[in-house]
Protein backbone atom coordinates (compact mmCIF):
# COMPACT_ATOMS: atom_id res chain seq x y z
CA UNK A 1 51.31 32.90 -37.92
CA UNK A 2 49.33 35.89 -37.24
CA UNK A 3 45.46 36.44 -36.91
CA UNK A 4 43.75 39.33 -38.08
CA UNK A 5 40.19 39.79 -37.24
CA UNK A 6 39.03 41.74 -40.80
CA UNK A 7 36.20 43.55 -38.43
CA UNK A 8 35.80 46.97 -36.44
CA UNK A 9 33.15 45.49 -34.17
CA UNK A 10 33.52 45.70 -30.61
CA UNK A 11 30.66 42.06 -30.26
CA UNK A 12 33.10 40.31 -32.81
CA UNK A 13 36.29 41.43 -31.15
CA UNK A 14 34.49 40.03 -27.84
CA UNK A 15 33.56 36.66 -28.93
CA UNK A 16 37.24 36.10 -31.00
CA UNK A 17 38.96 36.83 -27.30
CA UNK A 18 37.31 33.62 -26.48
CA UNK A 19 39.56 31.63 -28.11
CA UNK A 20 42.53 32.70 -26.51
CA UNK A 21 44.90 33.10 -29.31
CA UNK A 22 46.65 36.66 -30.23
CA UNK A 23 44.89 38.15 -33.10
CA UNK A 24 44.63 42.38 -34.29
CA UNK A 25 41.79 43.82 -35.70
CA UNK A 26 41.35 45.78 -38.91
CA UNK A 27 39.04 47.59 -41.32
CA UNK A 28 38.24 45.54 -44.13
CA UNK A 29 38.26 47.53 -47.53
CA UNK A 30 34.62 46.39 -48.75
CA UNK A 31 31.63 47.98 -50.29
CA UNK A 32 28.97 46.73 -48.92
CA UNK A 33 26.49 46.75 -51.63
CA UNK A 34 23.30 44.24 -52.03
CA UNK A 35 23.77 42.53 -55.96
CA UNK A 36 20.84 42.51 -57.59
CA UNK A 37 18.43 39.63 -56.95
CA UNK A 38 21.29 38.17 -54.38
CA UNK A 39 19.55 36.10 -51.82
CA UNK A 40 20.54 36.58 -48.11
CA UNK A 41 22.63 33.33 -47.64
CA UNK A 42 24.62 34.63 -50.73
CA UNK A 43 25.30 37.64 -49.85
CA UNK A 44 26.62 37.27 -45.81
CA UNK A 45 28.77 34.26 -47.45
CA UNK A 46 30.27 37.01 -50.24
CA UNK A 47 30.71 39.75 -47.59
CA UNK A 48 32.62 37.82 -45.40
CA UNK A 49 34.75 36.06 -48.14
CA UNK A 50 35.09 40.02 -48.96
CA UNK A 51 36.19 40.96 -45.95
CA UNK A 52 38.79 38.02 -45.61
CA UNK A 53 40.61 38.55 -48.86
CA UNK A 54 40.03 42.31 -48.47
CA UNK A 55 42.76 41.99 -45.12
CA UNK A 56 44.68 38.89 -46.36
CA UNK A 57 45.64 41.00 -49.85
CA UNK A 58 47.16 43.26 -47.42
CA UNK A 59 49.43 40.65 -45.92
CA UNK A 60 51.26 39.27 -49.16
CA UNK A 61 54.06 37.68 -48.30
CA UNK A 62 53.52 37.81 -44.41
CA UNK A 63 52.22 34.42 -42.80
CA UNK A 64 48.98 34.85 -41.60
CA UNK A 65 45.05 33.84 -41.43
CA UNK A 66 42.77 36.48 -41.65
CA UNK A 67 39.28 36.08 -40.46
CA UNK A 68 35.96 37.86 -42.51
CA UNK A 69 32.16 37.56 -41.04
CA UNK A 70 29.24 39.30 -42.01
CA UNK A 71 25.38 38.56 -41.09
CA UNK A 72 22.14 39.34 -42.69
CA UNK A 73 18.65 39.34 -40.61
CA UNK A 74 15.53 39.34 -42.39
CA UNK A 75 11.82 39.14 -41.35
CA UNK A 76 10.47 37.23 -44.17
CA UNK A 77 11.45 39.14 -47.00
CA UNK A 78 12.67 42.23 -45.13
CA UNK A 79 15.99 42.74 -44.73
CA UNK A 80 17.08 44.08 -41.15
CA UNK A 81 19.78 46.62 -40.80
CA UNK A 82 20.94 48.64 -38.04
CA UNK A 83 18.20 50.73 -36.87
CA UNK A 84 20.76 54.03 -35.81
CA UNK A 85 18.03 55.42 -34.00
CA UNK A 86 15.59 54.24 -30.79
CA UNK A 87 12.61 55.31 -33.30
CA UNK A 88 14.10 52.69 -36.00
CA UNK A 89 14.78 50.00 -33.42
CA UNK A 90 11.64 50.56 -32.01
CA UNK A 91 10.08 50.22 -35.39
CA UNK A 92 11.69 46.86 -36.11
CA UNK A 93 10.88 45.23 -32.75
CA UNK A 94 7.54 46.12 -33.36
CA UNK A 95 7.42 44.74 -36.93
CA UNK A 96 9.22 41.58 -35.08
CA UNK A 97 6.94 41.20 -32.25
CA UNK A 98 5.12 37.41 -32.63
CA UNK A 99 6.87 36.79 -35.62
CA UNK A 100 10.23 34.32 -36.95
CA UNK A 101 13.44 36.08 -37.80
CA UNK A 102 16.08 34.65 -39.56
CA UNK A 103 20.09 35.55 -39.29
CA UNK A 104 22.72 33.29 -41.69
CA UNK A 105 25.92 34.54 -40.95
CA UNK A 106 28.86 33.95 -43.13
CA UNK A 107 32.60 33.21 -41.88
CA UNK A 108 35.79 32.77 -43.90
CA UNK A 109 39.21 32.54 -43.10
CA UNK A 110 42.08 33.59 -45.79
CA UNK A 111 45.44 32.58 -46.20
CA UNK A 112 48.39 35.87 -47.11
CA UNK A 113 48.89 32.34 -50.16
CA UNK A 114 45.00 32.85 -51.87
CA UNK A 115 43.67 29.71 -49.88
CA UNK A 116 39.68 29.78 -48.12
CA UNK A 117 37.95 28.08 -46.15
CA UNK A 118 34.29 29.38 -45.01
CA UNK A 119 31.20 28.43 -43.71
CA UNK A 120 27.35 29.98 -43.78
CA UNK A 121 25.52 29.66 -40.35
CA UNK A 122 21.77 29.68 -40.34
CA UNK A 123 20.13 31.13 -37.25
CA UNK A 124 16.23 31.20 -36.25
CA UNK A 125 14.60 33.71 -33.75
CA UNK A 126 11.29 33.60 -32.54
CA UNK A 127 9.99 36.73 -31.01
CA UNK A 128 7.69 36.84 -27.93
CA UNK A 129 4.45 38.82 -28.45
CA UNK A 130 5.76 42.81 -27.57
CA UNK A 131 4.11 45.50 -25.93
CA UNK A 132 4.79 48.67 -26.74
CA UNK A 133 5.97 49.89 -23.66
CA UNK A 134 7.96 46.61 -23.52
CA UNK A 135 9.52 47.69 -26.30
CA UNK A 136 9.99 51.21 -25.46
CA UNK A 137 11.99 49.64 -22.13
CA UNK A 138 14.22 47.53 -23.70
CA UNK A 139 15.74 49.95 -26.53
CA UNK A 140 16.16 52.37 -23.61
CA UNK A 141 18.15 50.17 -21.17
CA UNK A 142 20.25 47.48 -23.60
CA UNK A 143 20.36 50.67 -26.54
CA UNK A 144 20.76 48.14 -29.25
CA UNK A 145 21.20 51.04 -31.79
CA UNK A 146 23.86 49.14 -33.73
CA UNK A 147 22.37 45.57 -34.26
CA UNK A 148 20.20 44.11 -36.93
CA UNK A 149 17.45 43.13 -35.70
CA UNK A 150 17.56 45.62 -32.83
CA UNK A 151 18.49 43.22 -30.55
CA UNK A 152 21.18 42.28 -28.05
CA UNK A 153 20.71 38.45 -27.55
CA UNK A 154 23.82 38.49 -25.11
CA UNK A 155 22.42 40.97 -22.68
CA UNK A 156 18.66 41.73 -22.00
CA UNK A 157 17.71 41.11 -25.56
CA UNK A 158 17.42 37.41 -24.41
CA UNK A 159 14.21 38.47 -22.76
CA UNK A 160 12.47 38.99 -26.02
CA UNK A 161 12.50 35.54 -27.27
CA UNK A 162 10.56 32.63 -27.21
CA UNK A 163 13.20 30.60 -28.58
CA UNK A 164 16.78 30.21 -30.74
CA UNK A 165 17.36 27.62 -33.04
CA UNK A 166 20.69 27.18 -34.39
CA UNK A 167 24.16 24.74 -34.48
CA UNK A 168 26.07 27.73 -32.98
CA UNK A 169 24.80 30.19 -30.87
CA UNK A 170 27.42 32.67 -31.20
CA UNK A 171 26.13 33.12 -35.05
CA UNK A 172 23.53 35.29 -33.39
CA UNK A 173 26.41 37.91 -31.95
CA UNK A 174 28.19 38.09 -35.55
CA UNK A 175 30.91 35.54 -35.35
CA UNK A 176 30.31 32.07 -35.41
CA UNK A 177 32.77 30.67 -33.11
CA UNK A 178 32.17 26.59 -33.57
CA UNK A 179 32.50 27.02 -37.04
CA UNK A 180 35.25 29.21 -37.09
CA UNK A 181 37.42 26.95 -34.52
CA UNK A 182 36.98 24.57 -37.33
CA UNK A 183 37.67 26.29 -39.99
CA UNK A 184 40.68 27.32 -38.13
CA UNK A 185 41.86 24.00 -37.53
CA UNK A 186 41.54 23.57 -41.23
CA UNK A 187 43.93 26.02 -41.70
CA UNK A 188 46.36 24.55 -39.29
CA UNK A 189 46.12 26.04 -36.35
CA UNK A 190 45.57 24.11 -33.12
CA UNK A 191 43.38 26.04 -30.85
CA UNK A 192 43.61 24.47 -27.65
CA UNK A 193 47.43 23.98 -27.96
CA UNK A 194 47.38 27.74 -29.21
CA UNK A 195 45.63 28.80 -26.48
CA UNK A 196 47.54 26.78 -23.79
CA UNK A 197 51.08 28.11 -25.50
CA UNK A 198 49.84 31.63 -24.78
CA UNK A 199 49.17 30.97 -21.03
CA UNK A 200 52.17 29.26 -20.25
């Protein structure tokens, strides 16, 4: 059975090693547009179901699971994209600074046969009051040009925080690992076994 990981990021390639099973990456084939009126939680759980089909339509005929993710951020009613730019990332943190974000990340796993399984991942951060300079520090050492929220939580972004409220952690980094392994074991695949086969 193979794994593809429907994703060119290098956070979600990092987190799938994790699990210790073989997998490949690829570009998933999706326009990423926002539907009108399409809530947050809707839209990561569309993306990633996207994403999934978008790599597993590929495969016809050729076992394998392929894995879609995608996360939105929003501060209240703002949605948070990648900033590009230290001015942009800047901008954000300060707009952040005190306040509650909110991630739901959306993972789904696709069969080369048409079947799904999925999962939507909620995530809370609450954001320490920021300086400026603060601010100004952090984008320049952990450069987290290419993360919503402008944010690394798994380096020095961790600093920012006053807390992190969610069922699974790694939801935060893109790829929501304790769901996934579940949704993986839905699809028959025995990760510790898996794993263990690929050591031996």
């Amino acid at each position: 059975m193979e794994i593809v990981l429907a994703s060119t990021s290098p956070y979600r390639r990092h987190l799938m090693r994790r699990l210790g099973l073989p997998f490949q990456c690829v570009a998933p084939e999706v326009d990423e547009y926002v539907e009108a009126g399409e809530g947050p939680e809707r839209r990561a759980t569309r993306l990633a179901r996207l994403k999934a089909q978008s790599a597993a339509s590929a495969r016809l005929g050729s076992p394998s699971l392929c894995i879609g993710a995608d996360q939105v951020a929003c501060l209240g009613d703002r949605l948070l994209r990648k900033p590009g730019t230290d001015k942009r990332a800047a901008e954000q943190l300060t707009a952040a600074s005190g306040n509650l974000l909110k991630f739901w990340t959306g993972v789904c796993v696709a069969s080369d046969s048409g079947a799904l399984w999925s999962r939507l991942v909620a995530c809370e951060v609450q954001m320490r009051e920021l300086s400026s300079a603060e601010i100004e520090h952090y984008v320049a050492i952990d450069r987290p040009l290419d993360c919503a929220g402008s944010f690394k939580w798994e380096a020095l972004g961790i600093s920012l925080f006053e807390f992190v409220r969610s069922p699974d952690p790694t939801a935060l980094e893109g790829l929501p690992l304790i769901a996934l392994c579940d949704l993986l074991r839905q699809a028959g695949i025995s990760l510790p076994s898996a794993a263990q086969a690929r050591q031996d």
